[in-house]
Protein backbone atom coordinates (compact mmCIF):
# COMPACT_ATOMS: atom_id res chain seq x y z
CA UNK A 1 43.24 -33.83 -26.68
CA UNK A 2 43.78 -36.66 -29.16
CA UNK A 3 41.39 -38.71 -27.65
CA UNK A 4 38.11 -36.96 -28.30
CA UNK A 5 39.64 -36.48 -31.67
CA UNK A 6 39.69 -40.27 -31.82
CA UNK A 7 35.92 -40.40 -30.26
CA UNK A 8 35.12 -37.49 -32.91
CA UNK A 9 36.49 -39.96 -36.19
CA UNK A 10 35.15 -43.00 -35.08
CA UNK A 11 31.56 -41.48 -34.55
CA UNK A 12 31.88 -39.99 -37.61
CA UNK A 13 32.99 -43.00 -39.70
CA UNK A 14 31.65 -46.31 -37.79
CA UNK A 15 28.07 -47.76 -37.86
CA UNK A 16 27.64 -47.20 -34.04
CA UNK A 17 27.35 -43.18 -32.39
CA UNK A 18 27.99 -44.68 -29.06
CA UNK A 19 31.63 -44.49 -28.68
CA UNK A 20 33.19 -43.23 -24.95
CA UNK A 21 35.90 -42.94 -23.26
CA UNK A 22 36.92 -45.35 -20.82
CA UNK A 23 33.91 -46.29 -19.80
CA UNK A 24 29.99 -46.50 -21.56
CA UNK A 25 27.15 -45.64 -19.54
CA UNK A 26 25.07 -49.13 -18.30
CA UNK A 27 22.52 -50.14 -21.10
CA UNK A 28 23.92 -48.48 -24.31
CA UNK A 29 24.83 -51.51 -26.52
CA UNK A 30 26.58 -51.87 -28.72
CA UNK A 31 28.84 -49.45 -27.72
CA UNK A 32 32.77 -48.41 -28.44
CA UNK A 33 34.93 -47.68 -25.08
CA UNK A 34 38.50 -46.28 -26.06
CA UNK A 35 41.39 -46.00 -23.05
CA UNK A 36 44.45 -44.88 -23.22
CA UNK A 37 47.32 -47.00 -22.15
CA UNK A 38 49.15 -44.03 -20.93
CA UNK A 39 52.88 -43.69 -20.97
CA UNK A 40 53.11 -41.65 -24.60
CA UNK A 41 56.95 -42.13 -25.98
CA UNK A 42 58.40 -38.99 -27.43
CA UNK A 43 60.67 -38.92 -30.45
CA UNK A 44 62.64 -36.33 -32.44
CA UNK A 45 64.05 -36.78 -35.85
CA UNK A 46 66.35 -33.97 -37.37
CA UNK A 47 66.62 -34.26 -41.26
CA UNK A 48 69.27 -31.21 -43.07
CA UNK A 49 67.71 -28.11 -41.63
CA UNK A 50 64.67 -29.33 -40.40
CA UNK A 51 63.42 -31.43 -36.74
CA UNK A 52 60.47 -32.73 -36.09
CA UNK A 53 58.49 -34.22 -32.82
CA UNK A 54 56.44 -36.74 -32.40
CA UNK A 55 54.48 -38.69 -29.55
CA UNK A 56 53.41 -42.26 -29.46
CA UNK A 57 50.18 -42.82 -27.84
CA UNK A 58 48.82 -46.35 -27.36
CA UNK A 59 45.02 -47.29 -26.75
CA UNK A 60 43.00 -50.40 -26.16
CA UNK A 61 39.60 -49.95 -27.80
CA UNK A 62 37.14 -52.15 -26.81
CA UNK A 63 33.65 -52.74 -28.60
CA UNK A 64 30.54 -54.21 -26.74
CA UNK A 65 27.44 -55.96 -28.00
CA UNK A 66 24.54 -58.65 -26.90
CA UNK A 67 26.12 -60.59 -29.69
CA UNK A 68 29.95 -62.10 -30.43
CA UNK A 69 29.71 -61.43 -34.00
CA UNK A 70 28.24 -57.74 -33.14
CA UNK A 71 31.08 -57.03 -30.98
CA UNK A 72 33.60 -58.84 -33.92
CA UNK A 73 32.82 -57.03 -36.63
CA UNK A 74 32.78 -53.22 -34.77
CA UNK A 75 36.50 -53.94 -34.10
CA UNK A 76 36.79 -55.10 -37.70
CA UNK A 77 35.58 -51.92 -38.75
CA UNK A 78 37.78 -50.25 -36.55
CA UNK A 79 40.90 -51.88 -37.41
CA UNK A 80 39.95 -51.30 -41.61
CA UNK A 81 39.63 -47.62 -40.65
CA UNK A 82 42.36 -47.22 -38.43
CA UNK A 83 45.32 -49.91 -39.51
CA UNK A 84 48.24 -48.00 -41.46
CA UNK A 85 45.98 -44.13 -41.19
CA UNK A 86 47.95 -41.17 -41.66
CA UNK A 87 45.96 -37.66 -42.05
CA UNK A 88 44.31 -35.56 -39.73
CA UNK A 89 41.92 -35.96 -36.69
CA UNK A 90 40.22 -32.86 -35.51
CA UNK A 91 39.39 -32.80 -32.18
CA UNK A 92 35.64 -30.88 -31.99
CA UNK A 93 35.03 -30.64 -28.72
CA UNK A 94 37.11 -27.37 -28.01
CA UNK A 95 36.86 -24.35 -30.10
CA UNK A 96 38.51 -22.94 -32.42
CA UNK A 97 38.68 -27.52 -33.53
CA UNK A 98 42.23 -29.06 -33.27
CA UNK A 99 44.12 -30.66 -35.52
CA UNK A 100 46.12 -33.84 -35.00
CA UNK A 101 48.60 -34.43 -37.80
CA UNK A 102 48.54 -38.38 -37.43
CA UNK A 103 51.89 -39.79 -39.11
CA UNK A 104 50.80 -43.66 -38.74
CA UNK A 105 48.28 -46.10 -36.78
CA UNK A 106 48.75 -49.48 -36.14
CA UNK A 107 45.93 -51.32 -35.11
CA UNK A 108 45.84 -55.30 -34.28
CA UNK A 109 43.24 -57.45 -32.41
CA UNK A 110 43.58 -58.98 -29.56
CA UNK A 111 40.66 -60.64 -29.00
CA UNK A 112 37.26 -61.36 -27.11
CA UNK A 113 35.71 -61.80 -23.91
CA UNK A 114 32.78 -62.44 -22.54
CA UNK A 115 30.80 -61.64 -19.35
CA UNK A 116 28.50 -63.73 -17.85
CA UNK A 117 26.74 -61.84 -15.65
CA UNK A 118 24.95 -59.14 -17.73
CA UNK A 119 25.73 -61.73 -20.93
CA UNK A 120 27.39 -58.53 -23.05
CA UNK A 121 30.14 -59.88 -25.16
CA UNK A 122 33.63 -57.33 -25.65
CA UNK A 123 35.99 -57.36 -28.48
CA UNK A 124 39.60 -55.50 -28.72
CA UNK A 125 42.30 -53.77 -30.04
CA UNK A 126 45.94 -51.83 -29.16
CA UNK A 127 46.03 -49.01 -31.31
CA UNK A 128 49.07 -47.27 -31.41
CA UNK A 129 49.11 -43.75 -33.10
CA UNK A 130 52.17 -41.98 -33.88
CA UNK A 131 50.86 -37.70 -34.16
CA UNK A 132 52.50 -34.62 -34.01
């Protein structure tokens, strides 16, 4: 599945471990929740003898923190990373590992929000990864 290949990359390449899906468990700041938007667009391109596949998967990625800035600059950090990757994304929690062949990401922020009640502070971004 893509997505734990996208939890795998991220915990392997951002300054926080704590990176979920959907949902982080109550407590663990600052944290990285990913979702997926569902609704993945398939395309085929033929070129001379040859055809390829590909899907279109969008996310929102959130990041949460006790601090704006803290929850800022993880989605900073995301979007450097992520914004215009193409390459591979194993996904290591099956085995034998699978590979994603990721043809492009685009990342962009969309901004921050804030709750009041537990005073935790959430930061995000569409990411929109075309893989084969």
């Amino acid at each position: 599945m893509i997505t734990a290949a996208l939890i795998a990359y991220l915990k392997a390449n951002i300054s926080t471990q704590a990176v979920y899906a959907v949902q982080a468990p109550q407590g663990v700041l600052p944290a990285v929740t990913i979702d997926d938007n569902g609704g993945d667009r398939f395309r085929a391109w033929m070129g001379g003898l040859t055809s390829h596949t590909y899907t279109e998967t969008e996310y929102e990625i959130s990041s949460w923190a006790d601090d704006p800035l803290e929850a800022a600059r993880l989605i900073d950090e995301i979007i450097a990373l992520l914004d215009d990757y193409a390459g591979p994304l194993f996904d290591t929690s099956v085995s034998p590992q699978v590979l994603h062949s990721i043809r492009y990401c685009s990342a962009e922020n969309i901004g921050s929000d804030f709750t009041s009640k537990n005073e935790v502070y959430g930061h995000s971004l569409f990411l929109q990864i075309t893989h084969s």
